[in-house]
PDB file of N, CA and C in Angstrom:
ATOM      1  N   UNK A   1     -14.868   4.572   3.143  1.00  0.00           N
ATOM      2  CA  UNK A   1     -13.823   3.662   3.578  1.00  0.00           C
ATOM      3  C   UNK A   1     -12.933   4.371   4.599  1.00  0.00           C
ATOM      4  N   UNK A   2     -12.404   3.397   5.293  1.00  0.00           N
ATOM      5  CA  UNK A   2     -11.673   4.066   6.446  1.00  0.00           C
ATOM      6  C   UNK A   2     -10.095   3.309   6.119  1.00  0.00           C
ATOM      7  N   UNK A   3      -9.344   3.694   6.581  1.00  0.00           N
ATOM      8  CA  UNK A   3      -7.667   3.250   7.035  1.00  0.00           C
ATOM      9  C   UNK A   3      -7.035   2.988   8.123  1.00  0.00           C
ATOM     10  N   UNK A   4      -6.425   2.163   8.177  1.00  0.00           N
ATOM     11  CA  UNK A   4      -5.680   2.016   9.860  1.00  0.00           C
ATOM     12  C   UNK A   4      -4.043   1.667   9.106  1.00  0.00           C
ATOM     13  N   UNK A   5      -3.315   2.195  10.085  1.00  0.00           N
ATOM     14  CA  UNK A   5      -2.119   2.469   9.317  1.00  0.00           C
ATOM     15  C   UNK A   5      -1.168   1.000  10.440  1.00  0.00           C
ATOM     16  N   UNK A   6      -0.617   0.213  10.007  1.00  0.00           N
ATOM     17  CA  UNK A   6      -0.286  -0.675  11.294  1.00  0.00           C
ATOM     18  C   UNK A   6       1.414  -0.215  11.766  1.00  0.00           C
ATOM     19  N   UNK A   7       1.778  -0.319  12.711  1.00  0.00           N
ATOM     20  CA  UNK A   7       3.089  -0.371  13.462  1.00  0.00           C
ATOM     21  C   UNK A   7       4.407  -0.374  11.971  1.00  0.00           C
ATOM     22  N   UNK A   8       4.002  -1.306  11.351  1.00  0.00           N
ATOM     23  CA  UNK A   8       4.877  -1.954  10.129  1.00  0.00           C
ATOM     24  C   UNK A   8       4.929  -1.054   9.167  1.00  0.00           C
ATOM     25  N   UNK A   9       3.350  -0.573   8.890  1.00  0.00           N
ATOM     26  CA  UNK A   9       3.708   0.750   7.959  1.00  0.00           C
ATOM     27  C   UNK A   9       3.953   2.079   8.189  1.00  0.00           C
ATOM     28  N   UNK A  10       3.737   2.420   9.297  1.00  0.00           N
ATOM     29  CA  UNK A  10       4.541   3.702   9.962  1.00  0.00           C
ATOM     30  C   UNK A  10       6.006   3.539   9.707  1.00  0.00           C
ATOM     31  N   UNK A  11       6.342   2.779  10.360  1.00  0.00           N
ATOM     32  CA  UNK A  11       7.958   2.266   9.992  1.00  0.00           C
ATOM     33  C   UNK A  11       8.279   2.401   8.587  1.00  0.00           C
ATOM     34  N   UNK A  12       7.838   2.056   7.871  1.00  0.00           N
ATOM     35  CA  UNK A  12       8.043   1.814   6.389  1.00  0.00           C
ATOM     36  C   UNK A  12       8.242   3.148   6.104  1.00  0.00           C
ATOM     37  N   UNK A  13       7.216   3.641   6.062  1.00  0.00           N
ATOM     38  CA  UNK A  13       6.743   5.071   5.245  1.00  0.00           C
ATOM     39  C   UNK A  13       7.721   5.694   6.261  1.00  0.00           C
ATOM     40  N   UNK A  14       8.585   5.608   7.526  1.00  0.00           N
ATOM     41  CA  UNK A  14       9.500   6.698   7.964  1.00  0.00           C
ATOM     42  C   UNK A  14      10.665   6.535   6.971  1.00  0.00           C
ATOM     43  N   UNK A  15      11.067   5.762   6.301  1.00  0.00           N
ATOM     44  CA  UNK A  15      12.046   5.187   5.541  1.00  0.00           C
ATOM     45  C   UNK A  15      11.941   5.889   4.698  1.00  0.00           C
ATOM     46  N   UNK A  16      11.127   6.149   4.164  1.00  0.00           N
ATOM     47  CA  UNK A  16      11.001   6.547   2.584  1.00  0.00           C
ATOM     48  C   UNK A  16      11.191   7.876   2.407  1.00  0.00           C
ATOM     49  N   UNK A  17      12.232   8.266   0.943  1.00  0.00           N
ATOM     50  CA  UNK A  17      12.262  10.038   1.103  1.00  0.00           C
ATOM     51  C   UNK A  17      10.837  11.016   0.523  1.00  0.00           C
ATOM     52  N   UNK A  18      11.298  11.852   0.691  1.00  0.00           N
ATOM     53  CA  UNK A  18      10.071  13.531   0.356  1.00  0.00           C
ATOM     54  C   UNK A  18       9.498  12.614  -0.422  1.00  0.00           C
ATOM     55  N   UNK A  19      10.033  12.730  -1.837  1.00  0.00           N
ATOM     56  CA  UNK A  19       9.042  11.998  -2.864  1.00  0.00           C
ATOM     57  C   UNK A  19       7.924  10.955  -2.951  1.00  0.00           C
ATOM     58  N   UNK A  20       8.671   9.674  -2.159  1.00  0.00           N
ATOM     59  CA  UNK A  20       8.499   8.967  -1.893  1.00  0.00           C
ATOM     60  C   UNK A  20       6.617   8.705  -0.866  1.00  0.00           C
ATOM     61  N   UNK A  21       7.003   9.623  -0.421  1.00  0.00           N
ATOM     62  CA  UNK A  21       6.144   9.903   1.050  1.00  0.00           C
ATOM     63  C   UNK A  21       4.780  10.665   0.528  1.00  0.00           C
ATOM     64  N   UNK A  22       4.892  11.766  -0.528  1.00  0.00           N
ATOM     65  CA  UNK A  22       4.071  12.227  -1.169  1.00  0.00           C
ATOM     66  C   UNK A  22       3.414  11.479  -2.544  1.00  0.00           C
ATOM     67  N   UNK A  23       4.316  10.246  -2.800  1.00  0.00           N
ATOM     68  CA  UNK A  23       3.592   9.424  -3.855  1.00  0.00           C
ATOM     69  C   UNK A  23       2.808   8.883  -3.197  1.00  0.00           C
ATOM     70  N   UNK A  24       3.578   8.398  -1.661  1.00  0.00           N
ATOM     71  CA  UNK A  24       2.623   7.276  -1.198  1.00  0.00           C
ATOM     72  C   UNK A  24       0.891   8.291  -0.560  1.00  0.00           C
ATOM     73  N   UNK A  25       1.216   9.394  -0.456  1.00  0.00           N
ATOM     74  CA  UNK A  25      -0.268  10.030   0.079  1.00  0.00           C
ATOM     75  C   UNK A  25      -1.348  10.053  -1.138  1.00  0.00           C
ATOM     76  N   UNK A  26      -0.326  10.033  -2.288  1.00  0.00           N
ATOM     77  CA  UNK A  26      -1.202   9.878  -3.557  1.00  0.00           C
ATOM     78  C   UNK A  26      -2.146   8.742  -3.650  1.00  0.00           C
ATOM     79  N   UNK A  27      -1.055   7.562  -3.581  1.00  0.00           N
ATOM     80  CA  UNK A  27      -1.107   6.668  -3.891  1.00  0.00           C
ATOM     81  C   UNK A  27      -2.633   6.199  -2.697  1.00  0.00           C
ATOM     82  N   UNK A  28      -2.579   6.462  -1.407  1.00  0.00           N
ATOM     83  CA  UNK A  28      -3.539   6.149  -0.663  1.00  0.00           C
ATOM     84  C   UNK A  28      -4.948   6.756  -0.948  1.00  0.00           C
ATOM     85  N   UNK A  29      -4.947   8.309  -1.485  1.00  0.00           N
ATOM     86  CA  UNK A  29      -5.817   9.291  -2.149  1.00  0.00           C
ATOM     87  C   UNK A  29      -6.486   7.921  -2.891  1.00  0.00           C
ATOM     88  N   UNK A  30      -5.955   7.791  -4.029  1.00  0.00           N
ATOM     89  CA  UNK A  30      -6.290   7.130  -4.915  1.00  0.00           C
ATOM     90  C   UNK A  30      -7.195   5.650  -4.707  1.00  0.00           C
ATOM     91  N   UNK A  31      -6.344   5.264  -3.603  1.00  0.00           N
ATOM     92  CA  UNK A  31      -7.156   3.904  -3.164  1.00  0.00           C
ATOM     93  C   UNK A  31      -8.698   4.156  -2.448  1.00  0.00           C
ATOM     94  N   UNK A  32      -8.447   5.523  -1.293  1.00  0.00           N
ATOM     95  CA  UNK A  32      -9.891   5.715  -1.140  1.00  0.00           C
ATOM     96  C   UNK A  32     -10.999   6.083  -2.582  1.00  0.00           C
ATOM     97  N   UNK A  33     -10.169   6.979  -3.203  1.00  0.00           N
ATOM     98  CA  UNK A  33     -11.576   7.260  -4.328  1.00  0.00           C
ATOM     99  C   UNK A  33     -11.870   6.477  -5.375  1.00  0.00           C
ATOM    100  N   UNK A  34     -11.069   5.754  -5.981  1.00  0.00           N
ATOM    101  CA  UNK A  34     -11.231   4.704  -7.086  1.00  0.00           C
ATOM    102  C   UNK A  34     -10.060   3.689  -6.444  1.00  0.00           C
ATOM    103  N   UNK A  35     -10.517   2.604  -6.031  1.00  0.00           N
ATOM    104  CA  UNK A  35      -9.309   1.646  -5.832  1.00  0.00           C
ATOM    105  C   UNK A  35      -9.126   0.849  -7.150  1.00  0.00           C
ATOM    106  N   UNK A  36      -9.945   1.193  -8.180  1.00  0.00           N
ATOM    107  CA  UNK A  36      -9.656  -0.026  -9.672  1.00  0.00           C
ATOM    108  C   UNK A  36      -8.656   1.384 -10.262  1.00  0.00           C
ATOM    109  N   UNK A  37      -7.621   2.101  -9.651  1.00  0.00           N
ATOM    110  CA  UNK A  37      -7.717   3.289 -10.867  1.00  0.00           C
ATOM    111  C   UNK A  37      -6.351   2.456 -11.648  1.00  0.00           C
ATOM    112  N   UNK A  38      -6.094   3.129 -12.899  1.00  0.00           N
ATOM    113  CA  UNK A  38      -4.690   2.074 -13.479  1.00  0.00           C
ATOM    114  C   UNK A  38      -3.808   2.121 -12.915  1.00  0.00           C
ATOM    115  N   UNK A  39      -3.402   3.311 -12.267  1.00  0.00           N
ATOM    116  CA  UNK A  39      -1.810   3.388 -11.829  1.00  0.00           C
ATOM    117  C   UNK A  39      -1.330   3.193 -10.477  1.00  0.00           C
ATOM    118  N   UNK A  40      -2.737   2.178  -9.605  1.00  0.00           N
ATOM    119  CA  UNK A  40      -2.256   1.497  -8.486  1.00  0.00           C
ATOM    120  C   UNK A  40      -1.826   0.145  -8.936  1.00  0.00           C
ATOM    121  N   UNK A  41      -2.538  -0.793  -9.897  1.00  0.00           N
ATOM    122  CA  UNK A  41      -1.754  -1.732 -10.730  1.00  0.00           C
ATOM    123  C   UNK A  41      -2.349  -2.970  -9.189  1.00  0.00           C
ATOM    124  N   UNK A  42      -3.331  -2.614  -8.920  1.00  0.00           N
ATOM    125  CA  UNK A  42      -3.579  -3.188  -7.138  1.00  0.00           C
ATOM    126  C   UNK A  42      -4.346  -4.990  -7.650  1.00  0.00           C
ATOM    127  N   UNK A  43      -3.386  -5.757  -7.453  1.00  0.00           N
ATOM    128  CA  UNK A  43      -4.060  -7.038  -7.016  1.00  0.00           C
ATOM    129  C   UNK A  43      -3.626  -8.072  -5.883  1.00  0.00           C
ATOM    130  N   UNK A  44      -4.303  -8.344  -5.764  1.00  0.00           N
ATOM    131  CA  UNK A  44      -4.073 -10.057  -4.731  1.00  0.00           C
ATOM    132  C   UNK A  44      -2.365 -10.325  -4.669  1.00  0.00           C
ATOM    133  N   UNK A  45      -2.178 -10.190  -3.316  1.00  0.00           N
ATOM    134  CA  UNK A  45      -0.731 -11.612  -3.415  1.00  0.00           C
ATOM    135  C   UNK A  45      -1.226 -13.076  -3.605  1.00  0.00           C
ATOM    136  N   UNK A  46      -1.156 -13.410  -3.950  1.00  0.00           N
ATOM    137  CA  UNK A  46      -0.985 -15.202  -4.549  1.00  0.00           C
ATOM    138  C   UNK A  46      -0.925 -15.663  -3.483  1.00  0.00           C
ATOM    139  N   UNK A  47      -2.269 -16.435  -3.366  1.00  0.00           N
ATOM    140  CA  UNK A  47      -1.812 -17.293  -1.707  1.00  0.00           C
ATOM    141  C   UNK A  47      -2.550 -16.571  -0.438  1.00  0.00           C
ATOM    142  N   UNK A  48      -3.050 -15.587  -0.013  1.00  0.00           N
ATOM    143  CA  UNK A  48      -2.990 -14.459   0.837  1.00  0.00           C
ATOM    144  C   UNK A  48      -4.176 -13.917   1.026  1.00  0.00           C
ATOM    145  N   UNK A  49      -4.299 -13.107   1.820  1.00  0.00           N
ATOM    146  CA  UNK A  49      -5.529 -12.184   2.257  1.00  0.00           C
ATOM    147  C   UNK A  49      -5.096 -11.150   1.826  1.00  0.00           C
ATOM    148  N   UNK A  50      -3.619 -10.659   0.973  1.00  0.00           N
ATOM    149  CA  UNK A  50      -3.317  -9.445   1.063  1.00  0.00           C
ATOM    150  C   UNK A  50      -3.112  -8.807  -0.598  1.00  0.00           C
ATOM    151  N   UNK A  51      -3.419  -7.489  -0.159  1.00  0.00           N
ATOM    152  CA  UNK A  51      -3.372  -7.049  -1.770  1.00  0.00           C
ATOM    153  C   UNK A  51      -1.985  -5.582  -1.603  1.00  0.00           C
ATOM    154  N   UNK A  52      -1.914  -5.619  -3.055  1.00  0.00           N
ATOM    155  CA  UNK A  52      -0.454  -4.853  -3.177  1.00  0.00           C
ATOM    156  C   UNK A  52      -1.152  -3.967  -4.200  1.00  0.00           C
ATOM    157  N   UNK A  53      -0.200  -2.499  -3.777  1.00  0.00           N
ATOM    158  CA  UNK A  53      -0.731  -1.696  -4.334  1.00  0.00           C
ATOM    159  C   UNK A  53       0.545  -1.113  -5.100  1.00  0.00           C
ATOM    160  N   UNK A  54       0.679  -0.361  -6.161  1.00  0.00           N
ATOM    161  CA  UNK A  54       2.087   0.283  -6.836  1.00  0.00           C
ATOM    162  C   UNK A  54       1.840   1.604  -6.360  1.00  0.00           C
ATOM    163  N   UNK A  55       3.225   2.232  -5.799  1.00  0.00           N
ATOM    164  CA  UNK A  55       3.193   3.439  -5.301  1.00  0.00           C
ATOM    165  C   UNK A  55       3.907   4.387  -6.298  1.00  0.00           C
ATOM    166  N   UNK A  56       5.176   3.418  -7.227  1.00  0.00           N
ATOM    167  CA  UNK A  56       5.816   4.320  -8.128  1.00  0.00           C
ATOM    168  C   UNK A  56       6.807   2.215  -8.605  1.00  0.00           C
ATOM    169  N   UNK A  57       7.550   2.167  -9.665  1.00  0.00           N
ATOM    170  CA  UNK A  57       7.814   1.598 -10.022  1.00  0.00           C
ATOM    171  C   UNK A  57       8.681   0.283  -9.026  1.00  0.00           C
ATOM    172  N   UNK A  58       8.766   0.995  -8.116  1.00  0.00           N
ATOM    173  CA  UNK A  58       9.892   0.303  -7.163  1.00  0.00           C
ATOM    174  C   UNK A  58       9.164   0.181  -5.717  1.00  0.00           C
ATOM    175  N   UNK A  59       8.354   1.530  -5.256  1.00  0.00           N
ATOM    176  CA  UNK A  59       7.537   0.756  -3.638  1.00  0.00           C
ATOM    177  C   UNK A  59       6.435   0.157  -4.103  1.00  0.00           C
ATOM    178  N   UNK A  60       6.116  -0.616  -2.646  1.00  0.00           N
ATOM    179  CA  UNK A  60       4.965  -1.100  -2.852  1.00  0.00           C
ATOM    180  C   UNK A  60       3.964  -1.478  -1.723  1.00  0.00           C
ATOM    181  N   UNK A  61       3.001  -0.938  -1.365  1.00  0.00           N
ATOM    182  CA  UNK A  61       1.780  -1.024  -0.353  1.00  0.00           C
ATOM    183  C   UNK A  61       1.470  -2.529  -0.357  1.00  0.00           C
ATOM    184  N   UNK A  62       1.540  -2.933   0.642  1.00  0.00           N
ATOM    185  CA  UNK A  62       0.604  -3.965   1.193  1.00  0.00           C
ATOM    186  C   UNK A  62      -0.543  -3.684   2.028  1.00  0.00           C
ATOM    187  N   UNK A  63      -2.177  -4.102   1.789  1.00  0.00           N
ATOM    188  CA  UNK A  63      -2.838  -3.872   2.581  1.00  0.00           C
ATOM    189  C   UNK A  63      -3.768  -5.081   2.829  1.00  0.00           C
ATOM    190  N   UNK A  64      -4.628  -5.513   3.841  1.00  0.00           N
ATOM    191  CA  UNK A  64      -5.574  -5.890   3.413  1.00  0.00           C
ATOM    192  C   UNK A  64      -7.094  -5.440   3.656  1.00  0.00           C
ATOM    193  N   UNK A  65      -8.032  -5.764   3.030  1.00  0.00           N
ATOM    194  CA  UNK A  65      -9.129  -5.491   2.807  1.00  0.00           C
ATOM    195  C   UNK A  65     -10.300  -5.376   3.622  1.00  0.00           C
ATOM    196  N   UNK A  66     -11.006  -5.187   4.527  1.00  0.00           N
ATOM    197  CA  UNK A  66     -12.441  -5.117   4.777  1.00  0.00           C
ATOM    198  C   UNK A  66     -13.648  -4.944   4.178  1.00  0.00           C
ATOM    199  N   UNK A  67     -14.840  -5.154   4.678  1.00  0.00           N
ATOM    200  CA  UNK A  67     -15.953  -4.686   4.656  1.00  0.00           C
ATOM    201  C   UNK A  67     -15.793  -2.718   4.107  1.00  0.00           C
ATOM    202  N   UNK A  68     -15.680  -2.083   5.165  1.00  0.00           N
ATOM    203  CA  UNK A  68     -15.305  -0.382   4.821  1.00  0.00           C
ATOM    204  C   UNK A  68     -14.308  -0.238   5.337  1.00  0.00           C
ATOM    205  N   UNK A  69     -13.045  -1.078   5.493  1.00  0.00           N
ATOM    206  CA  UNK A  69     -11.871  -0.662   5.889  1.00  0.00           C
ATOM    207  C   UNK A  69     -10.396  -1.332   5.184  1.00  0.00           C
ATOM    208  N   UNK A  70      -9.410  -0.354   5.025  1.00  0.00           N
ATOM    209  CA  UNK A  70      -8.185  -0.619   4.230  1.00  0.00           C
ATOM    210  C   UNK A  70      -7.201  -0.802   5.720  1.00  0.00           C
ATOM    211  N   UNK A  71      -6.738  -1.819   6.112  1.00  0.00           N
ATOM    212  CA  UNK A  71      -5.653  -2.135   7.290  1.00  0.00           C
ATOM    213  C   UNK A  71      -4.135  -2.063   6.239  1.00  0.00           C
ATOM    214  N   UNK A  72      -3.376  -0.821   6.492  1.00  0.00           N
ATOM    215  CA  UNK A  72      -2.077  -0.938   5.447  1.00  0.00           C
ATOM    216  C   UNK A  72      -1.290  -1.662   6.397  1.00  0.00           C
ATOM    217  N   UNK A  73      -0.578  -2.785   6.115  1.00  0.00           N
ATOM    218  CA  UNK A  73       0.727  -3.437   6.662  1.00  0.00           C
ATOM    219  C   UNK A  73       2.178  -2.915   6.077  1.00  0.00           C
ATOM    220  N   UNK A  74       2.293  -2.864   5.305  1.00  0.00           N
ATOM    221  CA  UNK A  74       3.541  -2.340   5.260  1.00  0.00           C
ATOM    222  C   UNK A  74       3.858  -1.665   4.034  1.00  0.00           C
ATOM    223  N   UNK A  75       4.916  -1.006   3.527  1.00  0.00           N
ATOM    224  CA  UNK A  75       5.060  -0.501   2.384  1.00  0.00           C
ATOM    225  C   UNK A  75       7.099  -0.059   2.296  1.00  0.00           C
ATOM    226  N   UNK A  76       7.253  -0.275   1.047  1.00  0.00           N
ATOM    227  CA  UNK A  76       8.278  -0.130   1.033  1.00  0.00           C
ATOM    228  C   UNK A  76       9.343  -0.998  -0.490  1.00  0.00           C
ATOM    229  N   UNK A  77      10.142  -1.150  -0.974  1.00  0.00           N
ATOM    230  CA  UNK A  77      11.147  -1.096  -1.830  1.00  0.00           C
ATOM    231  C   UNK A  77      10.269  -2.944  -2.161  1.00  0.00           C
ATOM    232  N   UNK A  78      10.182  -3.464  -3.457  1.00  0.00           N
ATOM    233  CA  UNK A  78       9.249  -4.395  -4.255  1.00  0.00           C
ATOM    234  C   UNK A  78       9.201  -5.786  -3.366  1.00  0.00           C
ATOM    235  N   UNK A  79      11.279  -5.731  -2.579  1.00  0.00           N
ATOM    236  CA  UNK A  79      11.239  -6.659  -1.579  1.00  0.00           C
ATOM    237  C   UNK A  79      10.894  -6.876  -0.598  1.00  0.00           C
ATOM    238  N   UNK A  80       9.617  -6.123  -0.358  1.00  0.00           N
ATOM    239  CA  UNK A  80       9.043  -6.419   0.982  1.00  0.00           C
ATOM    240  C   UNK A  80       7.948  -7.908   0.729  1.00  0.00           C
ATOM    241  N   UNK A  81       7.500  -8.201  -0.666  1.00  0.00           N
ATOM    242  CA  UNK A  81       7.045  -9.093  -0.322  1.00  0.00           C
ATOM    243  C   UNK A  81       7.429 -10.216  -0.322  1.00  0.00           C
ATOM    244  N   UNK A  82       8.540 -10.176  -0.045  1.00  0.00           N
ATOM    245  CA  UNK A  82       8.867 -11.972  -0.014  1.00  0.00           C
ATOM    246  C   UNK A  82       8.231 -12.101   1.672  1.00  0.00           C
ATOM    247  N   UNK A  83       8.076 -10.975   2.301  1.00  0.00           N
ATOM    248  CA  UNK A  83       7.404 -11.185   3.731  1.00  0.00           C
ATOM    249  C   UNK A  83       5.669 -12.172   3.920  1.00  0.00           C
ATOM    250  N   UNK A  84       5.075 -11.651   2.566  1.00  0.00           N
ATOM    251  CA  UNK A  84       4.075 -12.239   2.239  1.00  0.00           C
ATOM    252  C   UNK A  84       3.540 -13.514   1.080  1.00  0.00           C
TER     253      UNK A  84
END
């Protein structure tokens, strides 16, 4: 699987502190090697092409899906999805 990081989530992820930034590298780790693992908590938005991933109790990855590719849109504090 491959990644493309979009405009929206660069932005995002500049936002976010140390911690934050190193959960989320986890958190992406994780999606390439097991995307069913428990503690991405990763399903469907309702409605959408897009799936949400848990980065830690409070961010949260938006991506959507391909064939062999993860396109991340944005990431950031639980209220980002009222965008989606």
């Amino acid at each position: 699987m491959r990644i493309i990081l979009t405009d929206t989530f660069r932005k995002g992820y500049s936002h976010l502190n140390q911690n934050e930034k190193k959960l989320t590298q986890k958190t992406i780790r994780f999606l390439l090697e097991n995307p069913a693992h428990p503690s991405l908590k990763v399903h469907r938005i309702k409605g959408t092409k897009y799936w949400e991933a848990y980065v830690n109790k409070d961010i949260r990855m938006v991506y959507a899906q391909e064939v062999d590719l993860y396109i991340l849109h944005t990431i950031g504090h639980h209220d980002i999805l009222r965008d989606y």
